[in-house]
PDB file of N, CA and C in Angstrom:
ATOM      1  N   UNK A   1      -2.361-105.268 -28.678  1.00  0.00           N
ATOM      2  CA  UNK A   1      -3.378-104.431 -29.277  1.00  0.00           C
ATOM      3  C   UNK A   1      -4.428-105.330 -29.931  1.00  0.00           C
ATOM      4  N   UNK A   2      -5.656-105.155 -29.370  1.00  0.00           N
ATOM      5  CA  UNK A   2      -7.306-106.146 -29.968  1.00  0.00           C
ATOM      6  C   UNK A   2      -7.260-105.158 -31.323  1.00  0.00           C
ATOM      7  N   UNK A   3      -7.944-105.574 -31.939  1.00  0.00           N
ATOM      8  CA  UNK A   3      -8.816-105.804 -33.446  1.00  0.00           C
ATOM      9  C   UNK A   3      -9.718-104.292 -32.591  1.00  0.00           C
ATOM     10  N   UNK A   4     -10.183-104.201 -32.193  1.00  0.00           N
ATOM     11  CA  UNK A   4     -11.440-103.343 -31.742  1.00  0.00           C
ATOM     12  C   UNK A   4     -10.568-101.819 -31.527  1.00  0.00           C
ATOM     13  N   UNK A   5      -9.065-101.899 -30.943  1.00  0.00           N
ATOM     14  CA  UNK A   5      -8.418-100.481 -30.735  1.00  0.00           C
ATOM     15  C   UNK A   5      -7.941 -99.850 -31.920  1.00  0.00           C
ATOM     16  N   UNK A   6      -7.392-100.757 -33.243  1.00  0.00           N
ATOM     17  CA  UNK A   6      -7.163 -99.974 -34.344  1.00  0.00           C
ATOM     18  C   UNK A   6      -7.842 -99.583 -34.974  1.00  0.00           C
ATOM     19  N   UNK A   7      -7.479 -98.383 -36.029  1.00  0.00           N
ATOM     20  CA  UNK A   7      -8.380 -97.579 -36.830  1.00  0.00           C
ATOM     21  C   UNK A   7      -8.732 -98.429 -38.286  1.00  0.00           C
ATOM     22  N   UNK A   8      -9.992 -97.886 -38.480  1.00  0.00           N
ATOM     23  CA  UNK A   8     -10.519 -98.785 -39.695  1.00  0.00           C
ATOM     24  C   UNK A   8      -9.459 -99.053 -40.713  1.00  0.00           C
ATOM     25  N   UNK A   9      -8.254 -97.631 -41.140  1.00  0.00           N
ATOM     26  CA  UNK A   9      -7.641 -97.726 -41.966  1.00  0.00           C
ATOM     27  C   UNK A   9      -6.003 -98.766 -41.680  1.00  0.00           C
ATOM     28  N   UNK A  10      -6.170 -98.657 -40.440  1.00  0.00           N
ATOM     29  CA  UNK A  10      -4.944 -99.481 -39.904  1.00  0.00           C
ATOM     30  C   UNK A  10      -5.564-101.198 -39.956  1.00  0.00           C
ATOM     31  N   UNK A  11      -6.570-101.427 -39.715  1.00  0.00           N
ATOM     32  CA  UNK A  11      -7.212-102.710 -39.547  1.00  0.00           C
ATOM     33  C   UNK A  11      -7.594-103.192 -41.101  1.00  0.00           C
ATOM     34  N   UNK A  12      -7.273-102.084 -42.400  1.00  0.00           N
ATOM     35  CA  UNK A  12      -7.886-102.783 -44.069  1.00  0.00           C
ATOM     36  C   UNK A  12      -6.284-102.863 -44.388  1.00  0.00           C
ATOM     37  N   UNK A  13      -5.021-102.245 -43.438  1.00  0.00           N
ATOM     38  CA  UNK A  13      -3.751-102.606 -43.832  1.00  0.00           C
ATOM     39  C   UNK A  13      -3.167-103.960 -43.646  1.00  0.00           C
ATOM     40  N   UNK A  14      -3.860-104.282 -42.131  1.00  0.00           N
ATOM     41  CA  UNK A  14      -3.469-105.625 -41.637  1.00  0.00           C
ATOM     42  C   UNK A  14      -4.551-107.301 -42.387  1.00  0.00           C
ATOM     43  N   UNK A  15      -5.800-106.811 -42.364  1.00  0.00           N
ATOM     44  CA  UNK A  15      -6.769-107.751 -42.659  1.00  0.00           C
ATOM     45  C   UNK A  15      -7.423-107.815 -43.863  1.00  0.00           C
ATOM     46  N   UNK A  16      -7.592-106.609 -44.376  1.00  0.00           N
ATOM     47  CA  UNK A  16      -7.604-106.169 -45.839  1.00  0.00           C
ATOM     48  C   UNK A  16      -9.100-105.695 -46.161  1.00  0.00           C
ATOM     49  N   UNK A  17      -9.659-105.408 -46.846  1.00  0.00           N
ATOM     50  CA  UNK A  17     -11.207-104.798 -47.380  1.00  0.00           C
ATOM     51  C   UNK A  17     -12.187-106.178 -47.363  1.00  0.00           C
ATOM     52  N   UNK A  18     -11.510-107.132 -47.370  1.00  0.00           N
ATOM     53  CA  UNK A  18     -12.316-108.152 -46.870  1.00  0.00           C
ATOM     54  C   UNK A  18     -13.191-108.332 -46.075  1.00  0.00           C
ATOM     55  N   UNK A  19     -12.267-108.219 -45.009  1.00  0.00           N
ATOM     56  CA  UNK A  19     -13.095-107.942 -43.968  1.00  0.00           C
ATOM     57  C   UNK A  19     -13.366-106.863 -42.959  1.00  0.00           C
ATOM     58  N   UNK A  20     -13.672-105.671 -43.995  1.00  0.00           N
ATOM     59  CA  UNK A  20     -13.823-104.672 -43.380  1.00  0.00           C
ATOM     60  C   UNK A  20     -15.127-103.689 -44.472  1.00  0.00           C
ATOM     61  N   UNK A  21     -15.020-103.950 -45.085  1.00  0.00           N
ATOM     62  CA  UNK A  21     -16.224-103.782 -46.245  1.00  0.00           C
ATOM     63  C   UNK A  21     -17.268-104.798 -46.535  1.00  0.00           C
ATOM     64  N   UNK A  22     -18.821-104.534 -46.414  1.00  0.00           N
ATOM     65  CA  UNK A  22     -19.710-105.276 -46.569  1.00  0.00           C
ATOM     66  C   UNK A  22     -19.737-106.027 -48.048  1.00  0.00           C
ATOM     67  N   UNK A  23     -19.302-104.889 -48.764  1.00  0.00           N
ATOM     68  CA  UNK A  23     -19.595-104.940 -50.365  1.00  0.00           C
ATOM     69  C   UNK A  23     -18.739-105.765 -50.755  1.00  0.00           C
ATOM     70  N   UNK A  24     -17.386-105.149 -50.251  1.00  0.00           N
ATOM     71  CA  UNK A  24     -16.182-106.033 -51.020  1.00  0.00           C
ATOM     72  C   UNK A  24     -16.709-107.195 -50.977  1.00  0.00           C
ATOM     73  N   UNK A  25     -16.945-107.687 -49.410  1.00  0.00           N
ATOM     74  CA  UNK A  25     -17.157-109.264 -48.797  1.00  0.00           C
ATOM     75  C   UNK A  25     -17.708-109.982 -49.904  1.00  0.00           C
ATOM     76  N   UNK A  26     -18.822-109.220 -50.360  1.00  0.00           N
ATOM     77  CA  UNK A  26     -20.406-110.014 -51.299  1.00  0.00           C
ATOM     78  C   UNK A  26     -19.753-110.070 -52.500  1.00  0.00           C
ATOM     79  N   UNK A  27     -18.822-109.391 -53.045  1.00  0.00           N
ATOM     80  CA  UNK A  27     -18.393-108.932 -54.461  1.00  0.00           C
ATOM     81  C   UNK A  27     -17.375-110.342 -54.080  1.00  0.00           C
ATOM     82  N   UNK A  28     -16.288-110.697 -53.625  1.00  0.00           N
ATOM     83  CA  UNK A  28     -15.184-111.388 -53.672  1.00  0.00           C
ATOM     84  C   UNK A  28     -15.771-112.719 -53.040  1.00  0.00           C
ATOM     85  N   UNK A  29     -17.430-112.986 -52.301  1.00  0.00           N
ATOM     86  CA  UNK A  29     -17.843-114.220 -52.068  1.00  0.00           C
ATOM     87  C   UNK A  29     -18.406-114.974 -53.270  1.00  0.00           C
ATOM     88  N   UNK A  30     -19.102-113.854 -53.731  1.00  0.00           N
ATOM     89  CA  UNK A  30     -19.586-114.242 -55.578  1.00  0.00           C
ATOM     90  C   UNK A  30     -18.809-114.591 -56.803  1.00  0.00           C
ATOM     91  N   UNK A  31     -17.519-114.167 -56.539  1.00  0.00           N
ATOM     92  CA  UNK A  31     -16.527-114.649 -57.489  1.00  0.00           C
ATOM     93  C   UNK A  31     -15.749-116.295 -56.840  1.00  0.00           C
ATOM     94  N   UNK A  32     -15.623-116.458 -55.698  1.00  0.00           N
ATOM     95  CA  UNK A  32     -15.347-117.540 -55.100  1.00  0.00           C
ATOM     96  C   UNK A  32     -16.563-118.405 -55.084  1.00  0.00           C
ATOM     97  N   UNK A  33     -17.536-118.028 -55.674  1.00  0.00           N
ATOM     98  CA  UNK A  33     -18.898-119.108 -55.590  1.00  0.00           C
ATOM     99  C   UNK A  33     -18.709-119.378 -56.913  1.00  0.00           C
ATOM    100  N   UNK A  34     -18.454-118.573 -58.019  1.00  0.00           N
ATOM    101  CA  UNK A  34     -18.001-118.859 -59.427  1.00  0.00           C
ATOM    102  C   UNK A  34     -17.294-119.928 -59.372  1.00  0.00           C
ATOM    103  N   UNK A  35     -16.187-119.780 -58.649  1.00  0.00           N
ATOM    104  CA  UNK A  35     -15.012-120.424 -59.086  1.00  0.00           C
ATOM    105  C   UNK A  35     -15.434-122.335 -58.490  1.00  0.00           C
ATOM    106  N   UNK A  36     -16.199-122.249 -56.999  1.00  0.00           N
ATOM    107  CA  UNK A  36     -16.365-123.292 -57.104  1.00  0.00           C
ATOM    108  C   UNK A  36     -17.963-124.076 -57.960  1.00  0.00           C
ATOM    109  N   UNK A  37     -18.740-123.035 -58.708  1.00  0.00           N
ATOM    110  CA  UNK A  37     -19.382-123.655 -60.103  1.00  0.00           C
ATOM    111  C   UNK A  37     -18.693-124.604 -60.737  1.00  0.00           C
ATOM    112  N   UNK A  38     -17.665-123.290 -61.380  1.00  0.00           N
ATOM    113  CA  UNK A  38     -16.509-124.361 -62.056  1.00  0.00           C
ATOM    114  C   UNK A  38     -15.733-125.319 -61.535  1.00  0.00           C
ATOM    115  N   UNK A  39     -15.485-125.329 -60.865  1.00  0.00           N
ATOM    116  CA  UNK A  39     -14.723-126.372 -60.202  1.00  0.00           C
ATOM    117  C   UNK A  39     -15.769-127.824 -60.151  1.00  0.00           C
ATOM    118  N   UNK A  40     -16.783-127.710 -59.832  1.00  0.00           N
ATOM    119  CA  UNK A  40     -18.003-128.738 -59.567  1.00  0.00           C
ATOM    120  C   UNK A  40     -18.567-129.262 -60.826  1.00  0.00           C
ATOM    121  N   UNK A  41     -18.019-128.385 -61.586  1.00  0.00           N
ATOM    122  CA  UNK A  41     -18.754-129.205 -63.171  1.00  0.00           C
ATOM    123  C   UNK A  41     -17.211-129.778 -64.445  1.00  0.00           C
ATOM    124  N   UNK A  42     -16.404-129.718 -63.148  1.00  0.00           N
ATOM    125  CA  UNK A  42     -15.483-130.571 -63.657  1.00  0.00           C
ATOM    126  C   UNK A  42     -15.227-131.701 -63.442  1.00  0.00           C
ATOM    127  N   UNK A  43     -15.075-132.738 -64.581  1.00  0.00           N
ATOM    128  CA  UNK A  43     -14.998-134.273 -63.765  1.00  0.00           C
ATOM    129  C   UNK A  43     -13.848-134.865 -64.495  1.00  0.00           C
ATOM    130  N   UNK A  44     -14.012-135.967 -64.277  1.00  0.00           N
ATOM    131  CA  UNK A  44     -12.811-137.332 -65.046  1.00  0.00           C
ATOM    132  C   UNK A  44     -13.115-137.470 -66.146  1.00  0.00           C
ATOM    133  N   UNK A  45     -14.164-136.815 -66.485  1.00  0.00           N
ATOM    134  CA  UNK A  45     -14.651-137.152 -68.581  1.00  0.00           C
ATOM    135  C   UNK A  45     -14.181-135.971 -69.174  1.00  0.00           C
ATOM    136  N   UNK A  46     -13.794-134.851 -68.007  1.00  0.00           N
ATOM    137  CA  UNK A  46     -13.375-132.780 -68.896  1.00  0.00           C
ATOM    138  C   UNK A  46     -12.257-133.518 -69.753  1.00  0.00           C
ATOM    139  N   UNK A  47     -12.217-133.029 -71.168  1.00  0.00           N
ATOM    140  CA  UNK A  47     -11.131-132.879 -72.167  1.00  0.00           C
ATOM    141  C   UNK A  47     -10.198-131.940 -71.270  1.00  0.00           C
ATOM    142  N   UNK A  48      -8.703-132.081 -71.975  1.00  0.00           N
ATOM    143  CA  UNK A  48      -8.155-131.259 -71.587  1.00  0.00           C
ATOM    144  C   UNK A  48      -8.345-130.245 -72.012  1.00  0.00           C
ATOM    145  N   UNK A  49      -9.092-129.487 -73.030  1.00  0.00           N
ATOM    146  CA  UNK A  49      -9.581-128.383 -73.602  1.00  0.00           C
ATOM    147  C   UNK A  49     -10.669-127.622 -72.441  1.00  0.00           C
ATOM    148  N   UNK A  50     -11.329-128.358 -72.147  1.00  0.00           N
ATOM    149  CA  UNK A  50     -12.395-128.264 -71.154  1.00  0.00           C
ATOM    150  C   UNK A  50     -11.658-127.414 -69.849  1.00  0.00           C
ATOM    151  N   UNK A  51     -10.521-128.604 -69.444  1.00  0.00           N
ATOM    152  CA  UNK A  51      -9.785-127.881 -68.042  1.00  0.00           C
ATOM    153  C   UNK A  51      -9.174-126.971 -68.466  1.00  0.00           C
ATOM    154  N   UNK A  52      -8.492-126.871 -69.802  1.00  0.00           N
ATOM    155  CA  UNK A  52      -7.990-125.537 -69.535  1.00  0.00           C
ATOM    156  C   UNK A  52      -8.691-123.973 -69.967  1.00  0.00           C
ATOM    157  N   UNK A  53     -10.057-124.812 -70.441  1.00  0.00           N
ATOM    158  CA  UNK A  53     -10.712-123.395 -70.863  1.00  0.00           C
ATOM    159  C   UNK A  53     -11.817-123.190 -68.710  1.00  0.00           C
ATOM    160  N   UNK A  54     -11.371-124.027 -68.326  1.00  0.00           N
ATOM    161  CA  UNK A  54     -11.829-123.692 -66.983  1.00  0.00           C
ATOM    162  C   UNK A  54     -10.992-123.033 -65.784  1.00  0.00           C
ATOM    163  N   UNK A  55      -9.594-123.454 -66.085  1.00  0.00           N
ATOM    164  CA  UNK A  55      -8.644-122.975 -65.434  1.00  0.00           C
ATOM    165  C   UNK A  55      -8.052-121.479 -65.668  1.00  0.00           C
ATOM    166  N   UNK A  56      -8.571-121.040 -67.259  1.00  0.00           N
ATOM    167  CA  UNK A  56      -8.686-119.081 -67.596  1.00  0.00           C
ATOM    168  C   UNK A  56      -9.613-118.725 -66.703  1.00  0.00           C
ATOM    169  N   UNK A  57     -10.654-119.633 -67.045  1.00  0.00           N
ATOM    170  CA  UNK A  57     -11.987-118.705 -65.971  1.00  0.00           C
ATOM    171  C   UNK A  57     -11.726-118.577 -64.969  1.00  0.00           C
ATOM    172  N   UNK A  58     -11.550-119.527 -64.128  1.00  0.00           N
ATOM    173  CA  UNK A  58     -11.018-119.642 -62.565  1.00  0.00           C
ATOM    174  C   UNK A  58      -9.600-118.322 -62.368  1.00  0.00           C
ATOM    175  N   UNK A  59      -8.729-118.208 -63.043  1.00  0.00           N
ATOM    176  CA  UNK A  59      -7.662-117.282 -63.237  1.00  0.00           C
ATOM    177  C   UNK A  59      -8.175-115.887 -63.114  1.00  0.00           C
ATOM    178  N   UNK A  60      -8.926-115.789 -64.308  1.00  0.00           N
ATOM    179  CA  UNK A  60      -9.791-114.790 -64.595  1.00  0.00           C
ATOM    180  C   UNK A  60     -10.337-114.191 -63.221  1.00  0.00           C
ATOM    181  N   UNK A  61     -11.100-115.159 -62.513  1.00  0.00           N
ATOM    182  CA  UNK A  61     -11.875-115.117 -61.247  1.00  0.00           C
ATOM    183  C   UNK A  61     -10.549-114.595 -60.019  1.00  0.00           C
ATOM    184  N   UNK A  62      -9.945-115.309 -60.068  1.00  0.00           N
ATOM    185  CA  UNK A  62      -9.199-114.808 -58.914  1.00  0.00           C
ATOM    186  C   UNK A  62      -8.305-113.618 -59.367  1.00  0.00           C
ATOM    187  N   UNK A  63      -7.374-113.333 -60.732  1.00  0.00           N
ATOM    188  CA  UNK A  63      -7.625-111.698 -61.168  1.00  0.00           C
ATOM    189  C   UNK A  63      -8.462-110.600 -60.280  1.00  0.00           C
ATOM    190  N   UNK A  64      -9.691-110.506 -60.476  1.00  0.00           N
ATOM    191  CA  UNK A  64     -10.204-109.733 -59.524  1.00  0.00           C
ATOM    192  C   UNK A  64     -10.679-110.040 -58.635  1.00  0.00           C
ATOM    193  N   UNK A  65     -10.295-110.624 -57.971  1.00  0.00           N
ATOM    194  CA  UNK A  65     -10.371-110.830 -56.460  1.00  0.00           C
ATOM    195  C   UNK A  65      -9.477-110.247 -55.910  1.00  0.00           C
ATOM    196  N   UNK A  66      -8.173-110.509 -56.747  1.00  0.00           N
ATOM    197  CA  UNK A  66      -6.415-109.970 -56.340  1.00  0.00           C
ATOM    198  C   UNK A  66      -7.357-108.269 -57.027  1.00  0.00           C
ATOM    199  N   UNK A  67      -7.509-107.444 -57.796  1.00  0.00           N
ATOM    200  CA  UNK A  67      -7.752-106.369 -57.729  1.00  0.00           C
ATOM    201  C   UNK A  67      -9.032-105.943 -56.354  1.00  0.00           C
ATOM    202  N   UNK A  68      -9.847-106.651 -56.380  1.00  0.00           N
ATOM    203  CA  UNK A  68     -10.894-105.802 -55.131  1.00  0.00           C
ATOM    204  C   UNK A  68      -9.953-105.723 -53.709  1.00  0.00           C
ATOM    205  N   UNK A  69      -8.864-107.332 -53.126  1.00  0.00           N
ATOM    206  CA  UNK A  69      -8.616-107.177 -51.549  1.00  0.00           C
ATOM    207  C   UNK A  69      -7.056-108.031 -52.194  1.00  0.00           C
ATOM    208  N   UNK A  70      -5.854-107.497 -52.405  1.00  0.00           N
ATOM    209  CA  UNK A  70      -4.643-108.249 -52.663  1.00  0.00           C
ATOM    210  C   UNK A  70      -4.157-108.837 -51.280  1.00  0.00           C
ATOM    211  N   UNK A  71      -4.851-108.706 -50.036  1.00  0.00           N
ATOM    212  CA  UNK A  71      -4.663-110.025 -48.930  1.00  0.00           C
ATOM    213  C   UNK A  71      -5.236-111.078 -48.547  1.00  0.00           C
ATOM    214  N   UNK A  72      -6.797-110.862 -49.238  1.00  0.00           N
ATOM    215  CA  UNK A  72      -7.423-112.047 -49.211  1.00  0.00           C
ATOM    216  C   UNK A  72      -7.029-112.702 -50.216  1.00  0.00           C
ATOM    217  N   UNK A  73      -6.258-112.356 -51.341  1.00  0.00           N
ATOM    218  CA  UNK A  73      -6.114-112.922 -52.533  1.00  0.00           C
ATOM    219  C   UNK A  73      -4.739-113.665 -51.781  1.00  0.00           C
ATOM    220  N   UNK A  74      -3.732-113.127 -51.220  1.00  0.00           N
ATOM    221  CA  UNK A  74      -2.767-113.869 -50.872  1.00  0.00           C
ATOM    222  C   UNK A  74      -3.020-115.066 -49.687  1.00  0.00           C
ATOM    223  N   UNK A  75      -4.392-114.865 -48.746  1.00  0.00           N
ATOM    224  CA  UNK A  75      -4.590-116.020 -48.062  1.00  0.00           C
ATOM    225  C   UNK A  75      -5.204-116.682 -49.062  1.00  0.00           C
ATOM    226  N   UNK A  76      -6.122-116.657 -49.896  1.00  0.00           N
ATOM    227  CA  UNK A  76      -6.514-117.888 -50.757  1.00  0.00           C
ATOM    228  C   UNK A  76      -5.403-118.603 -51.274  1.00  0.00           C
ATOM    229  N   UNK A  77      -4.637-117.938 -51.990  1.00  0.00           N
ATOM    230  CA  UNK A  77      -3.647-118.979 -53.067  1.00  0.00           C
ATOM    231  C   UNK A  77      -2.426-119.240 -51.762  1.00  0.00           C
ATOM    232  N   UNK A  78      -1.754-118.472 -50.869  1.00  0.00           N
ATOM    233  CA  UNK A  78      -0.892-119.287 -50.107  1.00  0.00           C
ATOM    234  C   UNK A  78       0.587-118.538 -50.419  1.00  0.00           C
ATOM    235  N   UNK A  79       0.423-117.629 -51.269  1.00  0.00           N
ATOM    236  CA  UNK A  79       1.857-117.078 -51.965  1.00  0.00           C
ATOM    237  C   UNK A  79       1.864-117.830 -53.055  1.00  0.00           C
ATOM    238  N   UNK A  80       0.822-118.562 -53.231  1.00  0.00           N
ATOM    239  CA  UNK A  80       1.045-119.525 -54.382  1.00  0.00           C
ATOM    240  C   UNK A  80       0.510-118.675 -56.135  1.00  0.00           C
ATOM    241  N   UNK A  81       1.544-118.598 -56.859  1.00  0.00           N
ATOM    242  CA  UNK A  81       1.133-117.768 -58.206  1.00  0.00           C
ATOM    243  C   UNK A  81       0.436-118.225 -59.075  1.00  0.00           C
ATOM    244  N   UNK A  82      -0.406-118.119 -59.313  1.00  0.00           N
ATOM    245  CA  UNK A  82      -1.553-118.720 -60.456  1.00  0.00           C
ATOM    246  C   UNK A  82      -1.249-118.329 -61.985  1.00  0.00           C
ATOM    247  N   UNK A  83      -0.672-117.359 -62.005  1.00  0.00           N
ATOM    248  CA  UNK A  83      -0.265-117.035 -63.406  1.00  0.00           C
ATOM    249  C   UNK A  83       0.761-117.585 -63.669  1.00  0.00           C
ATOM    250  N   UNK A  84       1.742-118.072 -63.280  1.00  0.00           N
ATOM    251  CA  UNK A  84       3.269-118.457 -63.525  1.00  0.00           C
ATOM    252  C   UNK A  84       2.976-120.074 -63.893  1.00  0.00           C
ATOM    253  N   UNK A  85       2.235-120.660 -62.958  1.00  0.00           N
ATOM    254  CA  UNK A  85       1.961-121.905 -63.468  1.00  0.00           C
ATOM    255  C   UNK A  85       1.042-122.295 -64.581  1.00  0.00           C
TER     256      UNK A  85
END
């Protein structure tokens, strides 16, 4: 079975609102453009205060990402838990 024979609602079960919503897309590309802001204005001089007041934000950021599409959120991190660590 192609991508093209299932129904929209069978195809946001398998692939998720990601990629099946324009909006979501722009909403969850803008929070992943956040995250690599932060990420880019971190260097070898960040206090550790610094990384970890960057690593809430980034958390923060992927938080709703996991609320708008919880499968794109699971291909980003890998099964990997961001809160536990």
């Amino acid at each position: 079975m192609t991508k093209e024979e299932l129904t929209q609602s069978e195809t946001r079960k398998l692939f998720g609102r990601y990629h099946t919503s324009k909006e979501c897309k722009k909403k969850i590309d803008h929070l992943l453009w956040q995250c690599a802001v932060i990420n880019a204005n971190i260097g070898i001089d960040s206090t550790q205060e610094e990384l970890e007041i960057a690593r809430q934000k980034k958390d923060d950021l992927y938080k709703k990402i996991k609320d708008e599409d919880p499968i794109k959120y699971e291909t980003l991190t890998g099964g990997y838990d961001r809160e536990s660590v």
